[in-house]
N, C-alpha and C. Protein backbone atom coordinates (compact mmCIF):
# COMPACT_ATOMS: atom_id res chain seq x y z
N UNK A 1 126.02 87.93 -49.56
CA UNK A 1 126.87 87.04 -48.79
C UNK A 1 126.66 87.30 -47.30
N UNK A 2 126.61 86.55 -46.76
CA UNK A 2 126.08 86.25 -45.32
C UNK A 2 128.10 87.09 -44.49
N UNK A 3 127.68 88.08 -43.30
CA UNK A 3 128.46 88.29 -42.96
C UNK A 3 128.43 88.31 -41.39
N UNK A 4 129.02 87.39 -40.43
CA UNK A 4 129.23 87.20 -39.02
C UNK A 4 130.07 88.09 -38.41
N UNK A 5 129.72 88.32 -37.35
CA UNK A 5 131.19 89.11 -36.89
C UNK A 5 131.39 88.28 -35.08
N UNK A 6 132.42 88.50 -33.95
CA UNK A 6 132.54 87.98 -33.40
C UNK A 6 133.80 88.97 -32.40
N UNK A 7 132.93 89.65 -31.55
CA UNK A 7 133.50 90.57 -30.24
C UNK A 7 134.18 90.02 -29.28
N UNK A 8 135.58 89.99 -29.00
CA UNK A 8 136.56 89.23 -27.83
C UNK A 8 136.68 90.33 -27.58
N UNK A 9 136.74 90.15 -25.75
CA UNK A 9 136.16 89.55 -24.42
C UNK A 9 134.67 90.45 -24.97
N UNK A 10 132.98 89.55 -24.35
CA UNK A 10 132.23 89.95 -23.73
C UNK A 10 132.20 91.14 -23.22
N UNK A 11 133.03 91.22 -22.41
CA UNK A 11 133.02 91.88 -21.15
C UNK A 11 134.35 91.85 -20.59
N UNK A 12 134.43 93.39 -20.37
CA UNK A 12 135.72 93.95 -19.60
C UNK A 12 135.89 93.91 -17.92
N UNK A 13 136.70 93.15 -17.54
CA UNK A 13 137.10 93.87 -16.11
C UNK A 13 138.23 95.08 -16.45
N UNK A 14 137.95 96.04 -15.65
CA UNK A 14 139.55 96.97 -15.70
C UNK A 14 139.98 97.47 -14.46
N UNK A 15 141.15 97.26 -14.08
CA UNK A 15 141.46 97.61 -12.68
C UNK A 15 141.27 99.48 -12.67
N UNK A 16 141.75 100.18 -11.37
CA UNK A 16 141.45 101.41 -11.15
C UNK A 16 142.39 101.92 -11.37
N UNK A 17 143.90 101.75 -11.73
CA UNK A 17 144.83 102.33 -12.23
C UNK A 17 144.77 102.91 -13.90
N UNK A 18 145.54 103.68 -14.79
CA UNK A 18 145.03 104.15 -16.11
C UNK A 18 145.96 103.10 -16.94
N UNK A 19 145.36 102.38 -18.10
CA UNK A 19 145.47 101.46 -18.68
C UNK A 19 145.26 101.61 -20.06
N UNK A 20 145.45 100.32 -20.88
CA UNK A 20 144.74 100.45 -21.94
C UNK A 20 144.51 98.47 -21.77
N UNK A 21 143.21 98.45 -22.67
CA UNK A 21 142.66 96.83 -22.87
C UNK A 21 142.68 96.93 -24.75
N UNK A 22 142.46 95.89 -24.68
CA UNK A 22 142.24 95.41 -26.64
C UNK A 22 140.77 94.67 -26.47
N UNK A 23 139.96 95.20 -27.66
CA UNK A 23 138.72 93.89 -28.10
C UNK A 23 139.13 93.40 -29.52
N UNK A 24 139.26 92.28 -29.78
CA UNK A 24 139.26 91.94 -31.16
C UNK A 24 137.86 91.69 -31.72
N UNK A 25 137.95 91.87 -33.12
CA UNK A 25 136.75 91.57 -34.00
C UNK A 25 137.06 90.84 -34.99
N UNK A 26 136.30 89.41 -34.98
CA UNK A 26 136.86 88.82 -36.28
C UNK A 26 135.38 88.77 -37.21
N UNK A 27 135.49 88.74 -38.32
CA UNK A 27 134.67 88.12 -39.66
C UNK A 27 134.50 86.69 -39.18
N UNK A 28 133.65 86.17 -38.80
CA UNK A 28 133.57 84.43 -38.87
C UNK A 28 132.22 84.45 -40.20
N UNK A 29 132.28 85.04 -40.77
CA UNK A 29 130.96 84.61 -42.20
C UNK A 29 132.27 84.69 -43.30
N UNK A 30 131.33 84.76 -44.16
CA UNK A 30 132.34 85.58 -45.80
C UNK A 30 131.41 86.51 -45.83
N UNK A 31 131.83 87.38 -46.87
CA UNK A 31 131.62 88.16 -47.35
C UNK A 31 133.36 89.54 -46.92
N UNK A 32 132.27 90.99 -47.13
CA UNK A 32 133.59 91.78 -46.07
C UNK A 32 132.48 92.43 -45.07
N UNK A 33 133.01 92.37 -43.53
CA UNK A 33 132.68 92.83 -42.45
C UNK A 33 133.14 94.28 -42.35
N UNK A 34 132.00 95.20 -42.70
CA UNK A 34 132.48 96.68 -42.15
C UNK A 34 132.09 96.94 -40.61
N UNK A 35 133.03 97.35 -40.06
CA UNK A 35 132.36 97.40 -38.37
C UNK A 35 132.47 98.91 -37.86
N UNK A 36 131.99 99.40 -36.93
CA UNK A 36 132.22 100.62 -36.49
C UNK A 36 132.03 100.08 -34.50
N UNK A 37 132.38 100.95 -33.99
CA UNK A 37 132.59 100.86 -32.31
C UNK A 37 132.14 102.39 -31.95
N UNK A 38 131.36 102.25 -31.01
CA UNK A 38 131.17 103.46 -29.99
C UNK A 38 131.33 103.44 -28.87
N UNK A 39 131.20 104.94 -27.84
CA UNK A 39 131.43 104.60 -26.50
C UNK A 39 130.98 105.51 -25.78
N UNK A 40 130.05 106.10 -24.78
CA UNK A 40 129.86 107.48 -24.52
C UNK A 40 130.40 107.47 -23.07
N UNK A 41 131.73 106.85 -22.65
CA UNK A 41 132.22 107.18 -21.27
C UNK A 41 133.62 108.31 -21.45
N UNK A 42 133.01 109.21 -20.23
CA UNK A 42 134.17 110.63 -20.18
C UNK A 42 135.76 109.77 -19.78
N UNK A 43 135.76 108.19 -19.77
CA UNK A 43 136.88 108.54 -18.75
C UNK A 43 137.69 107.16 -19.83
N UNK A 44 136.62 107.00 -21.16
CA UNK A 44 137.20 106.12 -21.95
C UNK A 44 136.90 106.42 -23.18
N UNK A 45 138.22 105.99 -24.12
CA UNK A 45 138.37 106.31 -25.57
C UNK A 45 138.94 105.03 -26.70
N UNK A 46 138.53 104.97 -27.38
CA UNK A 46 138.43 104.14 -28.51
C UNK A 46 139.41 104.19 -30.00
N UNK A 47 139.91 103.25 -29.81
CA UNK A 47 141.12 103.94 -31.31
C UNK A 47 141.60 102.35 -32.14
N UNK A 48 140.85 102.00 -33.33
CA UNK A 48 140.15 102.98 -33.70
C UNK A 48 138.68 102.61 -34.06
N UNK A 49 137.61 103.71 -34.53
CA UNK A 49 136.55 103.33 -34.16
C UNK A 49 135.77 102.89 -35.37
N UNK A 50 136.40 102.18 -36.29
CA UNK A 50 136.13 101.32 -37.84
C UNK A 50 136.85 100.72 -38.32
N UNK A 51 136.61 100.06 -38.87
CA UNK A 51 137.38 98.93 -39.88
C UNK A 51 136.86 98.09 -40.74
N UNK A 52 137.40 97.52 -41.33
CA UNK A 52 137.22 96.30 -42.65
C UNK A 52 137.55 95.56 -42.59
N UNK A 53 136.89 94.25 -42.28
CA UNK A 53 137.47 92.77 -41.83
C UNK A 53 138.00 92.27 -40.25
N UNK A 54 138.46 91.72 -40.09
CA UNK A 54 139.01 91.65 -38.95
C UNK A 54 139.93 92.46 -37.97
N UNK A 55 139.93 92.85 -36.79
CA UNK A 55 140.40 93.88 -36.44
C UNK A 55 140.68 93.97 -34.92
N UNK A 56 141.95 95.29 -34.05
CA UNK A 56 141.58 95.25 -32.96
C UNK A 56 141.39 96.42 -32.38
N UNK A 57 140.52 96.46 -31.36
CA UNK A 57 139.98 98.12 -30.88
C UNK A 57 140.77 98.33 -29.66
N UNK A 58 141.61 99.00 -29.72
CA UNK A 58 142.49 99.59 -28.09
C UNK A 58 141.92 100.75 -27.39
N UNK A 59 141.66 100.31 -26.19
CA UNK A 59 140.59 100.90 -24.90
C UNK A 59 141.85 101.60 -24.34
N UNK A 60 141.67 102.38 -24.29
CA UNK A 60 142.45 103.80 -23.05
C UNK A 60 141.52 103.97 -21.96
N UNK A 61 141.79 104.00 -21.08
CA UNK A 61 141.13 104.39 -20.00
C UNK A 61 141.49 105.38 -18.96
N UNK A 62 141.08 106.07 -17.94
CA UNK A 62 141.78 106.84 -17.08
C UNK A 62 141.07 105.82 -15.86
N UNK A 63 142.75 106.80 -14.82
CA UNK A 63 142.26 106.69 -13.33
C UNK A 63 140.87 106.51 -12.95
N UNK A 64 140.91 105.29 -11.93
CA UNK A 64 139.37 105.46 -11.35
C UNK A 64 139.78 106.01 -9.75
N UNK A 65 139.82 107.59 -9.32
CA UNK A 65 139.94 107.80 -7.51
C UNK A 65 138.87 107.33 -6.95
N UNK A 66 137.75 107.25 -7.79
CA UNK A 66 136.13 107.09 -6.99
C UNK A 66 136.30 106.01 -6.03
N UNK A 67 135.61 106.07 -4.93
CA UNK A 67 135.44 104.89 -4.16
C UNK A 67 134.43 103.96 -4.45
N UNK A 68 133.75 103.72 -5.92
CA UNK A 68 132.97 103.19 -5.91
C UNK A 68 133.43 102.94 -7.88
N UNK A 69 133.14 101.51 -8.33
CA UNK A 69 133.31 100.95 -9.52
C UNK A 69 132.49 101.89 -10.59
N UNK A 70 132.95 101.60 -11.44
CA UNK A 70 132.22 102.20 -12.90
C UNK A 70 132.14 101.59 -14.08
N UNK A 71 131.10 102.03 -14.54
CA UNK A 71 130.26 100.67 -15.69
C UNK A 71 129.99 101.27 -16.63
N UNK A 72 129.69 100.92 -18.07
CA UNK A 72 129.41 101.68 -19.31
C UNK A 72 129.43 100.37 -20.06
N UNK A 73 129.22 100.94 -21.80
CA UNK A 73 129.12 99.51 -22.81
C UNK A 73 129.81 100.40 -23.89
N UNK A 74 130.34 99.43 -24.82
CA UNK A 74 130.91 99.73 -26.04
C UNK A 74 129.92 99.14 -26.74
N UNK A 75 129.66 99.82 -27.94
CA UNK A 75 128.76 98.84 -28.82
C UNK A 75 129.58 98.71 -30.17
N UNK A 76 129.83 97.63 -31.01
CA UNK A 76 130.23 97.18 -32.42
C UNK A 76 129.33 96.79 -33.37
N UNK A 77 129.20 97.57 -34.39
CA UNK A 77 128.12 97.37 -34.94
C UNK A 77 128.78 96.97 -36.28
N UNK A 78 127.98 95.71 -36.95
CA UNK A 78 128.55 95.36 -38.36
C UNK A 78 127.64 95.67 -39.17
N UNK A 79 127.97 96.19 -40.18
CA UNK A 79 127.30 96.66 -41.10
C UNK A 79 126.15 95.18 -41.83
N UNK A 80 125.44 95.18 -42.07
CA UNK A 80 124.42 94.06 -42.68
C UNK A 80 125.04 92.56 -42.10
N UNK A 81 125.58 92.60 -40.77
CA UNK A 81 126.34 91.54 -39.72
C UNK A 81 125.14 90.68 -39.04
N UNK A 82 125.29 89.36 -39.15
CA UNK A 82 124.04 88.61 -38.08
C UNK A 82 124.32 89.21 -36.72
N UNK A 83 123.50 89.35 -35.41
CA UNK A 83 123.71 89.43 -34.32
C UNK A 83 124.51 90.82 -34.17
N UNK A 84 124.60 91.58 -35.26
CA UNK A 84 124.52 92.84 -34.74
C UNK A 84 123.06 93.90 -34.75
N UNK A 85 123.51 94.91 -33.59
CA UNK A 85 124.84 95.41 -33.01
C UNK A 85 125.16 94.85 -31.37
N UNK A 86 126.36 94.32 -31.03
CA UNK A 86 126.81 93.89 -29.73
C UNK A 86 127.19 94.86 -28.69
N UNK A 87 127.05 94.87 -27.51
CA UNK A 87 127.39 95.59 -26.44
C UNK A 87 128.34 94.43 -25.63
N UNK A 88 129.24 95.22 -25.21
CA UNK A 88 130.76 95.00 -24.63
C UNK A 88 130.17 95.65 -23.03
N UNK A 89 129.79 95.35 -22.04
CA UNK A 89 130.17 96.01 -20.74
C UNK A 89 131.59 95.92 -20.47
N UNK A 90 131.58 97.31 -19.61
CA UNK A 90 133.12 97.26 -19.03
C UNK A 90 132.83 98.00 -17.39
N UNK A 91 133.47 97.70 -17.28
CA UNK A 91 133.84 98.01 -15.47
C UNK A 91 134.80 98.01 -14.81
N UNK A 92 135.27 99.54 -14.64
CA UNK A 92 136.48 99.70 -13.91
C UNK A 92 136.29 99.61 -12.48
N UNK A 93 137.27 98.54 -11.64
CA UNK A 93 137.22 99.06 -10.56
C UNK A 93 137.34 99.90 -9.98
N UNK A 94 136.99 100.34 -8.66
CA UNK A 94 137.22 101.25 -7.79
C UNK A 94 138.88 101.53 -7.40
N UNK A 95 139.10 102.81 -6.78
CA UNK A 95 140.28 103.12 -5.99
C UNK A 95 140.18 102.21 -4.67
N UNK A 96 141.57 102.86 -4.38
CA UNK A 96 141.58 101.56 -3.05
C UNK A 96 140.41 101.84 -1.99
N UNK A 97 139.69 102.56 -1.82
CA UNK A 97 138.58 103.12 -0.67
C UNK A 97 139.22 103.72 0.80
N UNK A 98 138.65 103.82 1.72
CA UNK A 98 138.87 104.25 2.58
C UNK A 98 138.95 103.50 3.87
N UNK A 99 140.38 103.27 4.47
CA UNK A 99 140.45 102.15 5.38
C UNK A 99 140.05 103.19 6.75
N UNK A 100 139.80 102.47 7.68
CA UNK A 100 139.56 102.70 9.02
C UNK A 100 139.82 102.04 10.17
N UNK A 101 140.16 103.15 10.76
CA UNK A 101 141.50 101.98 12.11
C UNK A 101 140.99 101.39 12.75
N UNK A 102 140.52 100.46 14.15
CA UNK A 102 139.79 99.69 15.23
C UNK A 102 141.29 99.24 15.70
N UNK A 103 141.10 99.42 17.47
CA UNK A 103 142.25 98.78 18.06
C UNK A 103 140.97 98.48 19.06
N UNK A 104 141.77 96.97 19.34
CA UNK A 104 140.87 96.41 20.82
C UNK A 104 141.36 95.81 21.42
N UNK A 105 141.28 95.65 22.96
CA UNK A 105 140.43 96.54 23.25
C UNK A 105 140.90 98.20 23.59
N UNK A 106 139.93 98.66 23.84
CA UNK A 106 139.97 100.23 23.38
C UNK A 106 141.07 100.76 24.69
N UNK A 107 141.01 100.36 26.08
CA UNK A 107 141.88 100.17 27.31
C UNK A 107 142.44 98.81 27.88
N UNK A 108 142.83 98.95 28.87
CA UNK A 108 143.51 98.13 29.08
C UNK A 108 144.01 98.44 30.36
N UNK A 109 143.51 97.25 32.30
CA UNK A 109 144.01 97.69 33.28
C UNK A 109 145.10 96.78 33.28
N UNK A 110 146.71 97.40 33.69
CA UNK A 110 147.92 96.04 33.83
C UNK A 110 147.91 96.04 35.36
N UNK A 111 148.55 95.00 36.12
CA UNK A 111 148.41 94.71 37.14
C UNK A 111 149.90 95.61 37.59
N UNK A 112 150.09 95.73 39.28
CA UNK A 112 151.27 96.57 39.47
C UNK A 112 152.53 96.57 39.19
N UNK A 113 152.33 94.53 39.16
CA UNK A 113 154.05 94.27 38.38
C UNK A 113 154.83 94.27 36.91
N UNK A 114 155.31 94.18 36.74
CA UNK A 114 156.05 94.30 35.32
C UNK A 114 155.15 92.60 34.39
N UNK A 115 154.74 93.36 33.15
CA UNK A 115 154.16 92.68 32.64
C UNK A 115 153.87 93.09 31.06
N UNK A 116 152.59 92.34 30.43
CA UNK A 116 152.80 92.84 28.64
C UNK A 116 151.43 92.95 28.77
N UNK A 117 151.10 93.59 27.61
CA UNK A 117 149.69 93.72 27.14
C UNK A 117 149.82 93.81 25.89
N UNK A 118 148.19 92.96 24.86
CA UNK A 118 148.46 93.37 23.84
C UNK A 118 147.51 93.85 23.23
N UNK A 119 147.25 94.25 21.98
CA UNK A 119 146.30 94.84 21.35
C UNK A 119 146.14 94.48 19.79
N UNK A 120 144.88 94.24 19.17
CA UNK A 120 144.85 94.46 18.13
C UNK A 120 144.88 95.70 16.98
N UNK A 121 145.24 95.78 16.00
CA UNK A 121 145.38 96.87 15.04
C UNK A 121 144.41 95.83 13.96
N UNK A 122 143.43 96.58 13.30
CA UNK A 122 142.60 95.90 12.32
C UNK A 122 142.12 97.33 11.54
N UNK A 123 141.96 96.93 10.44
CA UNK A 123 141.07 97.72 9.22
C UNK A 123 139.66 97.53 9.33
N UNK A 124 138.82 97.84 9.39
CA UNK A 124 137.34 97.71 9.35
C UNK A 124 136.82 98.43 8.02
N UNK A 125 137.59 98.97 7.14
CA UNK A 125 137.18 99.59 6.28
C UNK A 125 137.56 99.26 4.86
N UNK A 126 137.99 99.69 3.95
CA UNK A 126 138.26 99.13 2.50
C UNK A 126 139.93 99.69 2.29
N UNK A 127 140.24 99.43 1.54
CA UNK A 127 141.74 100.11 1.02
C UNK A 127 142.43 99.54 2.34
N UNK A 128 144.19 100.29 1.86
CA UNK A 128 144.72 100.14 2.66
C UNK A 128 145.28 100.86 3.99
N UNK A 129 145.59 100.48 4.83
CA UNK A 129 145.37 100.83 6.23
C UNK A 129 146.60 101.13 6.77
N UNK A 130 147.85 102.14 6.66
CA UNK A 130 149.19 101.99 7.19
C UNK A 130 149.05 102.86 8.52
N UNK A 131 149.61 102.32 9.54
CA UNK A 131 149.69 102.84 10.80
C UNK A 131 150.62 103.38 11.38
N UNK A 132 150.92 103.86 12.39
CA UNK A 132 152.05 104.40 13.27
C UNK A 132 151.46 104.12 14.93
N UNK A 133 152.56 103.38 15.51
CA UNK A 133 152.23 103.52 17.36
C UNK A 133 153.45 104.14 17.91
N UNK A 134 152.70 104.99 18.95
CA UNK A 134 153.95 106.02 19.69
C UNK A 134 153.40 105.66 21.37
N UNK A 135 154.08 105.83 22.05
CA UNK A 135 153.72 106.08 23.61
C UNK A 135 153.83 107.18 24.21
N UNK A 136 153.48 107.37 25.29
CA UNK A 136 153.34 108.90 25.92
C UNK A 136 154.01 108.50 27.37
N UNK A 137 154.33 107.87 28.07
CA UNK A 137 154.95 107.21 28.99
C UNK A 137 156.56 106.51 29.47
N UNK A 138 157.25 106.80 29.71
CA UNK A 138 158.29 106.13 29.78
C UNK A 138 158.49 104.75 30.79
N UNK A 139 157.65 104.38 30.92
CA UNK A 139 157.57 103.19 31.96
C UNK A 139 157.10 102.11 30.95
N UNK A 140 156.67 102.55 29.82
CA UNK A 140 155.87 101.49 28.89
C UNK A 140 156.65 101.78 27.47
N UNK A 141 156.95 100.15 26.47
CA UNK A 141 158.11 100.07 25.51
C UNK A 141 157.12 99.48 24.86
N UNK A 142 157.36 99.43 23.43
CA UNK A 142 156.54 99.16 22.44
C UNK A 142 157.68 98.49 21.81
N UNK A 143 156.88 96.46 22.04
CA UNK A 143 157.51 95.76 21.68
C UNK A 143 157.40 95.10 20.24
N UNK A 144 159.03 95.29 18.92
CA UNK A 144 158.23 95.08 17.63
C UNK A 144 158.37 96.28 16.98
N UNK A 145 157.96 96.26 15.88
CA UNK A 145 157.13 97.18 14.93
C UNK A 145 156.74 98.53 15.17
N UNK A 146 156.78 99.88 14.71
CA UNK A 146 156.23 101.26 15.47
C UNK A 146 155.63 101.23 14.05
N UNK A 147 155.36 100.34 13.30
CA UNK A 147 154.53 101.18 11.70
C UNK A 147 154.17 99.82 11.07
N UNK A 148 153.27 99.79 10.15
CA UNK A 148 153.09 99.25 9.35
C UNK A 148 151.93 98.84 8.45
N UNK A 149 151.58 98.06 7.70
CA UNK A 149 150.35 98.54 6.98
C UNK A 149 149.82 97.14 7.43
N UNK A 150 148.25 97.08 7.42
CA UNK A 150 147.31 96.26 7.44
C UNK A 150 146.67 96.19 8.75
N UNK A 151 146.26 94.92 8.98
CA UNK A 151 145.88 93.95 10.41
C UNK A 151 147.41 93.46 11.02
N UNK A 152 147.31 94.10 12.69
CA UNK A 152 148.70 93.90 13.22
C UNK A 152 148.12 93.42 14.85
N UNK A 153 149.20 92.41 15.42
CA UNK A 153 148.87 92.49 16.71
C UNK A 153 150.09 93.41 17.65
N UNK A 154 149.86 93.98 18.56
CA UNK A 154 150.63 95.00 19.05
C UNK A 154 151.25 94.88 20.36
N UNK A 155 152.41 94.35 20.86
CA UNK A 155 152.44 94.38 22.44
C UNK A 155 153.30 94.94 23.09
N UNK A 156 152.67 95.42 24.13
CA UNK A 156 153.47 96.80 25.26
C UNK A 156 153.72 96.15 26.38
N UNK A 157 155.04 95.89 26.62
CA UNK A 157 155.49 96.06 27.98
C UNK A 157 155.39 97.22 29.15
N UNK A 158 155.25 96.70 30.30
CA UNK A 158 155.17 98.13 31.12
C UNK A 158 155.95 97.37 32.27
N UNK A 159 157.12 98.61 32.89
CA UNK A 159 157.57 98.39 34.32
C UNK A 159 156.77 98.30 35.17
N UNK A 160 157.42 97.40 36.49
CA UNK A 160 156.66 97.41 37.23
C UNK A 160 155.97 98.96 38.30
N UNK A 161 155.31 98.89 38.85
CA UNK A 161 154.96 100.32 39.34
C UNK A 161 154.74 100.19 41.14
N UNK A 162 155.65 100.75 41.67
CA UNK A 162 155.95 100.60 43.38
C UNK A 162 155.01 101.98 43.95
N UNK A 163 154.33 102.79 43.25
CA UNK A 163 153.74 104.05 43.37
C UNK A 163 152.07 104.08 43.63
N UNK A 164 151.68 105.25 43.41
CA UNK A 164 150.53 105.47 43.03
C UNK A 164 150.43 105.34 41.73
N UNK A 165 149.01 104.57 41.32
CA UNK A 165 148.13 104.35 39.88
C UNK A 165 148.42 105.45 39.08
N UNK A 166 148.89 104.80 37.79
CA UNK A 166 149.48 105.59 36.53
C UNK A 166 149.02 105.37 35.57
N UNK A 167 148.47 106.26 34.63
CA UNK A 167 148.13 105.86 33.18
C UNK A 167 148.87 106.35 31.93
N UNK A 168 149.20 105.51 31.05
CA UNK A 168 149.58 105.37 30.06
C UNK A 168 148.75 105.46 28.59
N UNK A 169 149.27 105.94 27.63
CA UNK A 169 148.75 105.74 26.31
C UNK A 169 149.68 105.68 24.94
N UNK A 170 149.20 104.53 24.32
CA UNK A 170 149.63 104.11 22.91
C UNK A 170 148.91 104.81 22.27
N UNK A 171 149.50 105.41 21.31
CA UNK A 171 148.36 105.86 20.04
C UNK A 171 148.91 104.94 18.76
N UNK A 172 148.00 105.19 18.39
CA UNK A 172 147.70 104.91 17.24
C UNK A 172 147.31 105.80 16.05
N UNK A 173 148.20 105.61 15.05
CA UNK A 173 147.80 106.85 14.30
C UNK A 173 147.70 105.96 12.69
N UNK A 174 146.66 106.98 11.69
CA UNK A 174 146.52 106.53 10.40
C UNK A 174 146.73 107.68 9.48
N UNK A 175 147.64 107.62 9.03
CA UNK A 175 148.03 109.05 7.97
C UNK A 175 147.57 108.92 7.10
């Protein structure tokens, strides 16, 4: 007796958090479909890894911290099955990566009277990006926001200045 078998999903996406996914296996012939599943990834496990007839295989997975995705195959193999044995890719994404700060422009001359300036806050890098701005000056107020995560625009007031040339600094910080 002619025996088919039939692997749901192809192919896995899996995010980078620890999870579990399902593949189903159905019999689409007659006969009986004996199947078995393998897997040789350290960071994924299979339960369970045989059956008789139709069936579903639950994927455990762990954490992905890597900054970079990860790939492997499951294979299902049917015993005297057309079109076996099948490979399943899977691919966990990556962790969030590593963001990196850019403010521009990098200075900034204000003129002597009371006035604003502003600045960009941007990520240039991957993941996410949470910030902190402080001043070192008391003539200059940080208008808005002192924190927050992503792409931000930033603007500083400064008193006017009746003196000699003064410099000021915003930081910017990424914890």
């Amino acid at each position: 007796m002619p025996r088919d078998r039939s692997v749901t999903p192809a192919s896995l996406e899996l995010s980078a958090a620890a999870s579990t996914a399902t593949l189903t296996i159905a019999n689409t012939g007659t006969g009986t479909l004996n199947w078995s599943a393998a897997e040789s990834l350290d960071w994924l496990s299979l339960s369970p890894t045989s059956g008789t007839g139709s069936g579903t295989i639950t994927l455990t997975y762990q954490v992905n911290t890597g900054t970079s995705s990860r790939t492997g195959a499951i294979t299902v193999t049917g015993s005297g099955a057309s079109g076996s044995p099948q490979s399943i890719s899977v691919t966990q994404a990556a962790a969030g990566g590593t963001p990196v700060l850019s403010v521009t422009p990098a200075s900034q001359d204000a003129p002597a009277g009371s006035g604003m300036v502003t600045y960009e806050i941007a990520n240039t890098g991957t993941g996410t990006l949470s910030w902190t701005l402080s001043k070192d000056a008391s003539w200059l107020t940080i208008i808005g926001t002192t924190s927050g995560t992503g792409n931000a625009t930033m603007m500083i007031s400064h008193q006017a200045n009746t003196g000699a040339a003064r410099t000021g600094r915003n930081r910017q910080f990424c914890p």
